[in-house]
N, C-alpha and C. Protein backbone atom coordinates (compact mmCIF):
# COMPACT_ATOMS: atom_id res chain seq x y z
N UNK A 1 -33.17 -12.67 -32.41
CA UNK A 1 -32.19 -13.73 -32.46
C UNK A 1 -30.90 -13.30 -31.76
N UNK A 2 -30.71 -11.94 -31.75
CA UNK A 2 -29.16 -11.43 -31.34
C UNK A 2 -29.62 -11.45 -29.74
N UNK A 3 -30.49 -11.37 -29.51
CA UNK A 3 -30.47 -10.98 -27.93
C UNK A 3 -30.73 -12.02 -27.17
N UNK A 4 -31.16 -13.61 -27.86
CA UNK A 4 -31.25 -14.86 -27.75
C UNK A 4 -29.80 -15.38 -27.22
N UNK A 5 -28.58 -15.27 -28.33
CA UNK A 5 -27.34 -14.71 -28.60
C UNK A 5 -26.64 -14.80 -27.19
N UNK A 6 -27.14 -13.23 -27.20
CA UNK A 6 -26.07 -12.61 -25.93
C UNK A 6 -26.74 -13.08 -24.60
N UNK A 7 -27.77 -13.51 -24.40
CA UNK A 7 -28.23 -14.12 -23.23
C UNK A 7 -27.77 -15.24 -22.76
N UNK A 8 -27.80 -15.91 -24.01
CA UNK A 8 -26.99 -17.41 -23.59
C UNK A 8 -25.49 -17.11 -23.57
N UNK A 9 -25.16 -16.29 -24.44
CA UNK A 9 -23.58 -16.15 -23.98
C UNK A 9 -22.85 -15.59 -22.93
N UNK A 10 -23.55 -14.99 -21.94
CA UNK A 10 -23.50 -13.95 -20.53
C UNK A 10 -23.84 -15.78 -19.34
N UNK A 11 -24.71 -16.41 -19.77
CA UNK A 11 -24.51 -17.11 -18.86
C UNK A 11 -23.67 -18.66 -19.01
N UNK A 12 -23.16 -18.26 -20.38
CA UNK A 12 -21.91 -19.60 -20.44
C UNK A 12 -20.76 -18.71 -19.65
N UNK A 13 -20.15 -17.83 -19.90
CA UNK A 13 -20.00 -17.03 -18.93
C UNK A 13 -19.68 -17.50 -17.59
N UNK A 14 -20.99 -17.01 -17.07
CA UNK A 14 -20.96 -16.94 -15.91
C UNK A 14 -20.57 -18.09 -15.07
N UNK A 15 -21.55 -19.68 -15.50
CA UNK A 15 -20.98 -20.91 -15.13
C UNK A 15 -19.76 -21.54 -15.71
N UNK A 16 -18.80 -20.99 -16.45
CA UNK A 16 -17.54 -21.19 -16.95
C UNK A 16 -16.47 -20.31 -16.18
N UNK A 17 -17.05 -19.50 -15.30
CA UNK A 17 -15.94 -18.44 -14.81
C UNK A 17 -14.90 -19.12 -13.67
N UNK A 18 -13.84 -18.55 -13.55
CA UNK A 18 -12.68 -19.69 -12.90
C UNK A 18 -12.64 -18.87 -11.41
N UNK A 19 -12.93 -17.43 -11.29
CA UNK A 19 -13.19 -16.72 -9.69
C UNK A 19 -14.38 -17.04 -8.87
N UNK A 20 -14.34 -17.39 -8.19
CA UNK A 20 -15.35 -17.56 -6.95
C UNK A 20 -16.12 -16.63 -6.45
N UNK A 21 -16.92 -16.97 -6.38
CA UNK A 21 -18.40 -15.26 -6.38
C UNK A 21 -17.89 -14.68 -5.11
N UNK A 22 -17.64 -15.56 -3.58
CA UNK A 22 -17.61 -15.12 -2.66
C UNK A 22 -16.07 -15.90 -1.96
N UNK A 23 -15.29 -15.79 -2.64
CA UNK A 23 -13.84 -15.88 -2.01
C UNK A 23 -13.24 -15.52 -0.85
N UNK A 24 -13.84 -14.31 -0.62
CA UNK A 24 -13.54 -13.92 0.96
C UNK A 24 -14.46 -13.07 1.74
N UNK A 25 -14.35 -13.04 3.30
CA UNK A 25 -15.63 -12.28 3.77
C UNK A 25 -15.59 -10.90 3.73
N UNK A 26 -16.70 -10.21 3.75
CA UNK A 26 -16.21 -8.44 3.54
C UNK A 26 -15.90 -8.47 5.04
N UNK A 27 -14.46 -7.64 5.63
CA UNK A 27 -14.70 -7.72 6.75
C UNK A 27 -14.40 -6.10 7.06
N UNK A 28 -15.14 -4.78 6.19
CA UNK A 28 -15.50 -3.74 6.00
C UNK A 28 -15.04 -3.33 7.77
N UNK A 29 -16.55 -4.06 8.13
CA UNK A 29 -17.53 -3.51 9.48
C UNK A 29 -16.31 -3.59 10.63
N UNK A 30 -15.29 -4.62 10.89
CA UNK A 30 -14.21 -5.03 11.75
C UNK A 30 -13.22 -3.91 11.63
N UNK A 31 -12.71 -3.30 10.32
CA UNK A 31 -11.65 -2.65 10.69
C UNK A 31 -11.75 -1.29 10.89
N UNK A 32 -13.51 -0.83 10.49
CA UNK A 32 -13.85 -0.02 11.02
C UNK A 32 -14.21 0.43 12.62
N UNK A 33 -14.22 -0.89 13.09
CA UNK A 33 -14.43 -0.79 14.49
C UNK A 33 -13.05 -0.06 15.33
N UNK A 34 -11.86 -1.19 14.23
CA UNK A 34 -10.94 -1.00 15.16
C UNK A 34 -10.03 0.14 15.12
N UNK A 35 -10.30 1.00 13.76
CA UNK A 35 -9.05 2.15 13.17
C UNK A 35 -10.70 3.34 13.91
N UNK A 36 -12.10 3.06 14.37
CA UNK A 36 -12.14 4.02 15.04
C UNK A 36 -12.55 4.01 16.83
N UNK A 37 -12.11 2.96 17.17
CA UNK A 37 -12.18 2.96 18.40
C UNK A 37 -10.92 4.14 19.02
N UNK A 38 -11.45 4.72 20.51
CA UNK A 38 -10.50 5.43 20.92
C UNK A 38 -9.69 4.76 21.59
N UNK A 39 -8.33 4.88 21.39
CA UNK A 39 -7.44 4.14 22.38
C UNK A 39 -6.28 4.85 21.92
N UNK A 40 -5.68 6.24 21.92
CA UNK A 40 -5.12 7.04 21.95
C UNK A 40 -3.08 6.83 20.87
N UNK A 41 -3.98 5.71 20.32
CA UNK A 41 -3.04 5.49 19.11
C UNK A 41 -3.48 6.51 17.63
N UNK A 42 -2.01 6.63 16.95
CA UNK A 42 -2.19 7.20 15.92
C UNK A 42 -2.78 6.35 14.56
N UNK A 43 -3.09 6.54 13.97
CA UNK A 43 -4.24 5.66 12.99
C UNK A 43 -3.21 5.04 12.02
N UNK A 44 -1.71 5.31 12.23
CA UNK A 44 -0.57 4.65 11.11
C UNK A 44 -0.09 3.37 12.16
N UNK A 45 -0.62 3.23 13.45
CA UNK A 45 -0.33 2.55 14.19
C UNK A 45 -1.36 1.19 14.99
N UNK A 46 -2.55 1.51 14.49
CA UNK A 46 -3.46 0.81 14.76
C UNK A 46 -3.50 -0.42 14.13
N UNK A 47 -2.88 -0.97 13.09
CA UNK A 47 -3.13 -1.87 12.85
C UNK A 47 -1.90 -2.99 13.46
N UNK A 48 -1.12 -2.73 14.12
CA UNK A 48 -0.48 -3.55 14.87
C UNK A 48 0.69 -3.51 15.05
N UNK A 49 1.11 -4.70 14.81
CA UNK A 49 3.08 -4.73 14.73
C UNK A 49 3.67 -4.47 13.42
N UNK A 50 2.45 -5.24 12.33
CA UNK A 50 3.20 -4.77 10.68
C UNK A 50 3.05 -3.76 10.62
N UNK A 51 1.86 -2.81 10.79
CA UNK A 51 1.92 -1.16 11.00
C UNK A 51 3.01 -0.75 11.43
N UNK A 52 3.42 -0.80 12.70
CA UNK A 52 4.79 -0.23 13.39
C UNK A 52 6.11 -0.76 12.71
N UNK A 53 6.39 -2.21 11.94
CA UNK A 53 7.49 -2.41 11.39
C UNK A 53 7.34 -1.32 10.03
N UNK A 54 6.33 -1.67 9.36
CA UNK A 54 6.37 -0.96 7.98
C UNK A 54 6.46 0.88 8.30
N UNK A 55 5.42 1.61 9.40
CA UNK A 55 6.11 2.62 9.29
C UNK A 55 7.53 2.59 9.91
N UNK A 56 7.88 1.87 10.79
CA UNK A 56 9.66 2.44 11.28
C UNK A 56 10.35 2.40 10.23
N UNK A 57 10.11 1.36 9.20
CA UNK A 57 11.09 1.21 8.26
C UNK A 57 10.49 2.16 7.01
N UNK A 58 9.72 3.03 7.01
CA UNK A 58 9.31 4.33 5.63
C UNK A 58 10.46 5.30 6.47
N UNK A 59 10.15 5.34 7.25
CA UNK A 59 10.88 6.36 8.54
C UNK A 59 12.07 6.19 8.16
N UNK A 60 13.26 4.94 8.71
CA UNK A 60 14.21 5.26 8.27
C UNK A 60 15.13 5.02 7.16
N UNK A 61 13.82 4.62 6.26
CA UNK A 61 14.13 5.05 4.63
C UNK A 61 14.33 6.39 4.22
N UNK A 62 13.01 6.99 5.05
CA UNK A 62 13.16 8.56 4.30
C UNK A 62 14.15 9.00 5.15
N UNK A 63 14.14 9.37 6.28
CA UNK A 63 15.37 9.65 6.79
C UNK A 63 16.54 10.08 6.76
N UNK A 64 16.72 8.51 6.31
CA UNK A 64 18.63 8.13 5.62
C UNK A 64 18.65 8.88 4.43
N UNK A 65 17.90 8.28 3.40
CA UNK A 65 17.80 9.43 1.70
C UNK A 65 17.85 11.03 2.10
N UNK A 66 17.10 11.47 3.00
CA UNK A 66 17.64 13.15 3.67
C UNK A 66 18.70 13.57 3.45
N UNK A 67 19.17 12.22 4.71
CA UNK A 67 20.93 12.89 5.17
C UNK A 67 21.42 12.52 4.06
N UNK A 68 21.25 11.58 3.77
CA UNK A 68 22.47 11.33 2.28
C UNK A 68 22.24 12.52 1.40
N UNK A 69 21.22 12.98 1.00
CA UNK A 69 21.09 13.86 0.00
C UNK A 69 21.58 15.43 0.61
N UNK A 70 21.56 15.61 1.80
CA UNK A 70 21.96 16.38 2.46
C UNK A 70 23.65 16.78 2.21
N UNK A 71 23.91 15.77 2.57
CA UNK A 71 25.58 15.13 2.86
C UNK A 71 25.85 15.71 1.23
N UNK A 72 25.50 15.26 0.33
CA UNK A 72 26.10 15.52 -0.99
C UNK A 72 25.88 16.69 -1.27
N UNK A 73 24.72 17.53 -1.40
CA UNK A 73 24.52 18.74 -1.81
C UNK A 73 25.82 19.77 -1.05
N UNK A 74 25.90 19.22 0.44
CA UNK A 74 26.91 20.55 1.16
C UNK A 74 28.68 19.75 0.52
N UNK A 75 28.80 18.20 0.07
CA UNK A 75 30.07 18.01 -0.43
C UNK A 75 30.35 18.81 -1.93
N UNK A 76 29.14 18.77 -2.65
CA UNK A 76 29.04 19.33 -3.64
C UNK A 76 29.04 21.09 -3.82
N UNK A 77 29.10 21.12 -2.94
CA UNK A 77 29.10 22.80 -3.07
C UNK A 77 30.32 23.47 -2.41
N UNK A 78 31.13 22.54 -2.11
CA UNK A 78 32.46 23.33 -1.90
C UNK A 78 33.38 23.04 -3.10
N UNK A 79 34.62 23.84 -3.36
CA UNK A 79 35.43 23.70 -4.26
C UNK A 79 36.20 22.23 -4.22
N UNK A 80 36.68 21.58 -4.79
CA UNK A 80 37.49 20.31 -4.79
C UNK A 80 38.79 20.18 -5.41
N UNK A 81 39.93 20.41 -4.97
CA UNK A 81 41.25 19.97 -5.77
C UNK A 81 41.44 18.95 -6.82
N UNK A 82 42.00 19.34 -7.99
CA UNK A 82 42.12 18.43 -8.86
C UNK A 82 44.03 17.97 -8.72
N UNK A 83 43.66 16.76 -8.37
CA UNK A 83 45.41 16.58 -8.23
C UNK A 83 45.37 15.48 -9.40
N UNK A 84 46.85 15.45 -10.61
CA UNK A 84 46.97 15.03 -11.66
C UNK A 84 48.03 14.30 -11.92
């Protein structure tokens, strides 16, 4: 009786479910073509222009946080006048 049960309840389930079995295409095989074709790009760059915006801008995120952190450690390590 229990396994009567869970059979019918796996496929209310299934025809009650609100995701779509096949929502989008696998498109696996495509970007494998294209991140290994040779064409003498670096593989952070292959995927196009959002590739090149998103790394320029990690770039001069990390960058800037460097120098800034840079900048403070050498302000921070000299003596500072206390005027009162």
């Amino acid at each position: 009786m229990r396994g009567l049960l869970v059979s019918h309840t796996r496929a209310l389930l299934r025809s009650f479910s609100s995701s779509a079995r096949n929502l989008f295409q696998n498109k696996v095989a495509e970007k494998q073509k294209l991140f290994q074709e040779n064409n003498d790009l670096p593989v952070y760059l292959k995927g196009g222009p959002t590739d090149r915006l998103l790394y320029g801008t990690t770039m001069v995120i990390a960058l800037g946080g460097t120098g800034y952190s840079v900048f403070f450690l050498g302000w921070a390590s000299f003596p500072h006048s206390n005027k009162k």
